[in-house]
Protein backbone atom coordinates (compact mmCIF):
# COMPACT_ATOMS: atom_id res chain seq x y z
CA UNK A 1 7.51 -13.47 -10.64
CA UNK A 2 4.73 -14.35 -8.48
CA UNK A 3 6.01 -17.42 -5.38
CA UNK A 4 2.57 -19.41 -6.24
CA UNK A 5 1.83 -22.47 -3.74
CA UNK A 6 0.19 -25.41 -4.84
CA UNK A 7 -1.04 -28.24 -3.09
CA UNK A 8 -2.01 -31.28 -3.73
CA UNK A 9 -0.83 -35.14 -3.71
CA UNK A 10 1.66 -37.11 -5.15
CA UNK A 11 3.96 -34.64 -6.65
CA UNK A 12 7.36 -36.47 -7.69
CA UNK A 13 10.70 -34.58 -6.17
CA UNK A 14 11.20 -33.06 -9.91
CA UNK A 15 8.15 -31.14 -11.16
CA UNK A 16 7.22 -28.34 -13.41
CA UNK A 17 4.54 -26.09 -13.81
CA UNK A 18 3.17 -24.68 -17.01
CA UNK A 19 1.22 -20.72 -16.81
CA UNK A 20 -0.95 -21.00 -20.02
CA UNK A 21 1.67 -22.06 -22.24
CA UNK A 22 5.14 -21.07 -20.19
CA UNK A 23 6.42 -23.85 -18.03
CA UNK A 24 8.37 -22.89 -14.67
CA UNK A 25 10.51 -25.25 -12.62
CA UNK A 26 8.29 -26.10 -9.39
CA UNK A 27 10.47 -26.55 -6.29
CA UNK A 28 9.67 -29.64 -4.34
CA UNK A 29 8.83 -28.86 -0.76
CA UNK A 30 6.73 -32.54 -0.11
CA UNK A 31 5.08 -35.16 -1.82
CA UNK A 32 2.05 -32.52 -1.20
CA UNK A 33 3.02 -28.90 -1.82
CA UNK A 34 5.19 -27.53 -4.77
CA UNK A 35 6.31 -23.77 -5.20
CA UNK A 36 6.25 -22.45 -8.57
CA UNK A 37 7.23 -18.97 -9.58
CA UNK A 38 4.77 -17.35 -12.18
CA UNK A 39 6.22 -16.79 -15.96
CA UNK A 40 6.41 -13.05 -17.12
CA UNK A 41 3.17 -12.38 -18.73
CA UNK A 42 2.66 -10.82 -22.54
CA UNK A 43 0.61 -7.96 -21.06
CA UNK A 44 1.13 -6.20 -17.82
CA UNK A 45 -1.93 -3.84 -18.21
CA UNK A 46 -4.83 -6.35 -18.79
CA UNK A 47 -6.22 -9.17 -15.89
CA UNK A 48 -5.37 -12.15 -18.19
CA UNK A 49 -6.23 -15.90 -16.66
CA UNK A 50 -4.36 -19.01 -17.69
CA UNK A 51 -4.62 -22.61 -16.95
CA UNK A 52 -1.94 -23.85 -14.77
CA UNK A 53 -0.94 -27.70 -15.20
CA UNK A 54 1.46 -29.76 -14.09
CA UNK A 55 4.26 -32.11 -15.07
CA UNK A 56 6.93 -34.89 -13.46
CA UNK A 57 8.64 -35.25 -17.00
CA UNK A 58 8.34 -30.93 -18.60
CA UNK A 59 6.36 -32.49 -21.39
CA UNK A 60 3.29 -34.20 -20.73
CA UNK A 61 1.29 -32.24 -18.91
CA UNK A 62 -2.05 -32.66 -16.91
CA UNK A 63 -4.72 -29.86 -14.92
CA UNK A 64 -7.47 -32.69 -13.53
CA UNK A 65 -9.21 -29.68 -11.40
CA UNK A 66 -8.60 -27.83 -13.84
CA UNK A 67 -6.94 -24.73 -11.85
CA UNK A 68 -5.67 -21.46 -12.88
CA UNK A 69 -3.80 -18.50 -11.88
CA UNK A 70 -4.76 -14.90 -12.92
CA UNK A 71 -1.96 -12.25 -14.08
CA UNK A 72 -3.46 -8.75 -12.77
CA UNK A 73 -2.54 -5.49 -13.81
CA UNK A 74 0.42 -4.40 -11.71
CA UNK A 75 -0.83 -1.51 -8.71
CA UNK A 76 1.10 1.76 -9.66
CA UNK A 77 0.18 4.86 -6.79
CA UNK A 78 0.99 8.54 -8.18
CA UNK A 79 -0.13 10.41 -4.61
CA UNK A 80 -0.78 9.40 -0.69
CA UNK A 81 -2.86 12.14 0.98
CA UNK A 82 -1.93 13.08 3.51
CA UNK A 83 1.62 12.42 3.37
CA UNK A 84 2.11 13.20 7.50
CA UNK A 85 0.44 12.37 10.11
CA UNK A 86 1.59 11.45 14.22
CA UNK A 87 3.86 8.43 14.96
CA UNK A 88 1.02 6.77 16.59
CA UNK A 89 -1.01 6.18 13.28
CA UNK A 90 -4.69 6.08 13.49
CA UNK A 91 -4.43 8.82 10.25
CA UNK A 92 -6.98 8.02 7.53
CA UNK A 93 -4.99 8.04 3.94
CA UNK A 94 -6.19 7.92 0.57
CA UNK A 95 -3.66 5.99 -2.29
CA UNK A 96 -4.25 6.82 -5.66
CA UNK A 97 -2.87 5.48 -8.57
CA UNK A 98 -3.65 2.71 -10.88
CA UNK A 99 -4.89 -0.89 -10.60
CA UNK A 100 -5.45 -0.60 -7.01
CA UNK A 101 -8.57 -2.71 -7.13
CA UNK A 102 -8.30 -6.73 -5.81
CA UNK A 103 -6.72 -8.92 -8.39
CA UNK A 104 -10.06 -11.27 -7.51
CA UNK A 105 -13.15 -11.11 -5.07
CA UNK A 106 -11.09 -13.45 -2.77
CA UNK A 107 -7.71 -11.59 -2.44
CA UNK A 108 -7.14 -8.72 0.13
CA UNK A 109 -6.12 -4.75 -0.77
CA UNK A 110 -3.25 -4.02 1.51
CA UNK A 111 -1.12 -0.56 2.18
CA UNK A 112 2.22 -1.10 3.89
CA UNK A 113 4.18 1.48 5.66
CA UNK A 114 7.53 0.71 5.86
CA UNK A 115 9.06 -2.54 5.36
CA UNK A 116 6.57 -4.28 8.30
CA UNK A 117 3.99 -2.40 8.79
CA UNK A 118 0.85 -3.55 7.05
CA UNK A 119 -2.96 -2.16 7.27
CA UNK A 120 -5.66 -3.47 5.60
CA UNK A 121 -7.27 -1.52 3.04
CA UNK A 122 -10.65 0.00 1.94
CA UNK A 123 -11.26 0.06 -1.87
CA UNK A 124 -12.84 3.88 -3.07
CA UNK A 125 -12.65 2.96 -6.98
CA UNK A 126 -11.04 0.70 -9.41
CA UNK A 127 -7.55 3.78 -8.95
CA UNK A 128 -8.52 4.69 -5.14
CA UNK A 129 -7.95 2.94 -1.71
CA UNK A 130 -8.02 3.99 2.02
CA UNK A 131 -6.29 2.87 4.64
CA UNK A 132 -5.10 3.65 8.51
CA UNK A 133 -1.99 4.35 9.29
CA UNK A 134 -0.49 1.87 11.68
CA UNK A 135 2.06 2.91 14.42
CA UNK A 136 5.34 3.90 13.51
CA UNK A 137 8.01 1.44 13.02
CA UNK A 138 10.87 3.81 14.31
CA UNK A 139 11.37 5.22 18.12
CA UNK A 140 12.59 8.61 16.22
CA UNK A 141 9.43 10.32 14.91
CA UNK A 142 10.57 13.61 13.94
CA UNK A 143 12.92 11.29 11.39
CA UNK A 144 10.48 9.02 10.61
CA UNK A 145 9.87 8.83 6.65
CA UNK A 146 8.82 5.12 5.23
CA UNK A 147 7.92 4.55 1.24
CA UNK A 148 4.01 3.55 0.96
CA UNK A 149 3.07 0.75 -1.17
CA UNK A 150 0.39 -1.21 -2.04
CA UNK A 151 -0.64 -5.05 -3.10
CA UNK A 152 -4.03 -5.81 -4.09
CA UNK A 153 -2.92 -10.25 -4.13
CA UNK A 154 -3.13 -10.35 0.20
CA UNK A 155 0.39 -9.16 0.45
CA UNK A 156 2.08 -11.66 -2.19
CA UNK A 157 3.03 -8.46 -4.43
CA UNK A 158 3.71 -5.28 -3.96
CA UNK A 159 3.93 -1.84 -6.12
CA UNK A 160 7.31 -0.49 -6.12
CA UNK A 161 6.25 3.34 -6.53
CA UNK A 162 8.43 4.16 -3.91
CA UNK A 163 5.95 7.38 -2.68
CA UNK A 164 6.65 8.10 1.33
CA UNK A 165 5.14 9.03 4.67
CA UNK A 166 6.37 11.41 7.30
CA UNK A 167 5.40 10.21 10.77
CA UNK A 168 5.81 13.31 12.95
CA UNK A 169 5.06 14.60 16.49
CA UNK A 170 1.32 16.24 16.96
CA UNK A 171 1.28 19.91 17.23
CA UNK A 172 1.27 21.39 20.49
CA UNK A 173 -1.13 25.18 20.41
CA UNK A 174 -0.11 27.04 23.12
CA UNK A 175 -1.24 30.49 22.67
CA UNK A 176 -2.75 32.91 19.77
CA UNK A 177 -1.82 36.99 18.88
CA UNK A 178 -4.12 38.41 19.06
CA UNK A 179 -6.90 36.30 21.06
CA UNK A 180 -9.85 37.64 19.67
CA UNK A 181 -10.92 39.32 16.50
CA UNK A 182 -13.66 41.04 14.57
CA UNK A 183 -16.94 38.51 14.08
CA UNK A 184 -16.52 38.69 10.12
CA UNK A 185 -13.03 37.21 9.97
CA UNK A 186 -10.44 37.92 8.02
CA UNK A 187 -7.94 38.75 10.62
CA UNK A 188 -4.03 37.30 10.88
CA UNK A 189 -3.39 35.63 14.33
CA UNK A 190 -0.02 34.31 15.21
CA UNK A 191 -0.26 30.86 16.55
CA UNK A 192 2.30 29.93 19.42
CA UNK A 193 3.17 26.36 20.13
CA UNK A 194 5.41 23.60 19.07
CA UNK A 195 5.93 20.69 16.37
CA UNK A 196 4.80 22.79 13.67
CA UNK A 197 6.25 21.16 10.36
CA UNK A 198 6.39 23.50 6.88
CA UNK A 199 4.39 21.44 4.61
CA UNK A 200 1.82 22.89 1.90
CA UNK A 201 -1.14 21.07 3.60
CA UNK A 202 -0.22 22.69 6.57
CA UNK A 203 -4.23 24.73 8.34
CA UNK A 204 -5.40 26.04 11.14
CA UNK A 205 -9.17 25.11 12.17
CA UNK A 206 -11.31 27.73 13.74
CA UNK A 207 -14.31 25.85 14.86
CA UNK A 208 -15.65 23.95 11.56
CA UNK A 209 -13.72 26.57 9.54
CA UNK A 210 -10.20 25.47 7.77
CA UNK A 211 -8.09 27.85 6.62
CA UNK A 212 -4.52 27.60 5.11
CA UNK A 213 -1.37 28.66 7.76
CA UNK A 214 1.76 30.00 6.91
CA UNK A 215 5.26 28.31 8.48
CA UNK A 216 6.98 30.67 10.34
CA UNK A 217 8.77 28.65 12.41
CA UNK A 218 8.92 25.31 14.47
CA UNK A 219 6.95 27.49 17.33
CA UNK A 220 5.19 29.49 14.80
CA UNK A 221 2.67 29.81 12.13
């Protein structure tokens, strides 16, 4: 169901396009661009590339530059870590899934946020990508959740996984009970502030240490 453009010369108002050996209906846009929608494909799990040729009459068929059109596995994400971060983006995020790698060396990995929001992204493995977050597409942070999806054909396509990020407000620290502790650690300090959200990736940092907080409240963990 891919919108493929093609472009050339002379195409007659009526045209077709055949995908290996499935023939479309082009739709005429000039005597030098036709649209054609891709045929569904036999396998949706393998890259497969077929010739694509072209015809004024649906039956005699001709591919002089002999062009073709690659069916690639379609990008399915199973986690987005992590799956908050603050309304003005800049967070790092890893996708995982499957198929995320570029349907070809000359097509662009993209995450999308949102219906608008697009960020290019970073390719980890053949299942991993990274991208940054862009800024949030809402004025209302705290209420902020958009699905996360990904196309690996420059934005053509995109997975319908429907997996979501929470844009939120950055914590504010204001205070800690007590302020000091014994040197070895191991002690339970109350940590004042506000826009604390209960999630289970929720830490506090002490220097280059990261430890795991509790939610106690929107003022307190």
């Amino acid at each position: 169901g891919t919108n493929v453009v093609v472009k050339g010369s002379n195409f007659p108002s009526v045209c077709f396009c055949k995908f290996g050996d499935k023939v479309a209906t082009a739709t005429f846009v000039s005597s030098t661009e036709v649209h054609c929608i891709s045929p569904v494909t036999h396998s949706k799990t393998i890259a497969t590339e077929v010739a694509v040729s072209f015809s004024g009459n649906g039956q005699d068929f001709t591919n002089p530059e002999n062009l073709s059109f690659l069916y690639a596995p379609v990008p399915v994400i199973s986690k987005v870590y992590p799956s908050s971060g603050p309304w003005e983006g800049g967070t790092y995020v890893t996708v995982y899934g499957l198929n995320l790698s570029p349907a070809s060396e000359s097509l662009e990995v993209l995450c999308r946020f949102g219906s608008t929001s697009i960020a290019p992204a970073t390719t980890k493995s053949l299942n991993v990508v990274e991208c940054v977050v862009p800024l949030s597409e809402s004025s209302d942070s705290m209420n902020s959740v958009v699905e996360v999806e990904v196309s690996t054909n420059g934005g053509i396509d995109w997975s319908s996984s429907g997996l979501t990020y929470h844009y939120q407000d950055l914590p504010v620290l204001e205070g800690l009970q007590p302020p000091a502790g014994l040197e070895l650690g191991g002690n339970t300090v109350l940590v004042i502030g506000s826009n604390f959200h209960a999630s289970p990736t929720l830490a506090c940092k002490c220097g280059t240490t990261t430890s795991y907080a509790t939610f106690i409240s929107t003022d307190r963990i």
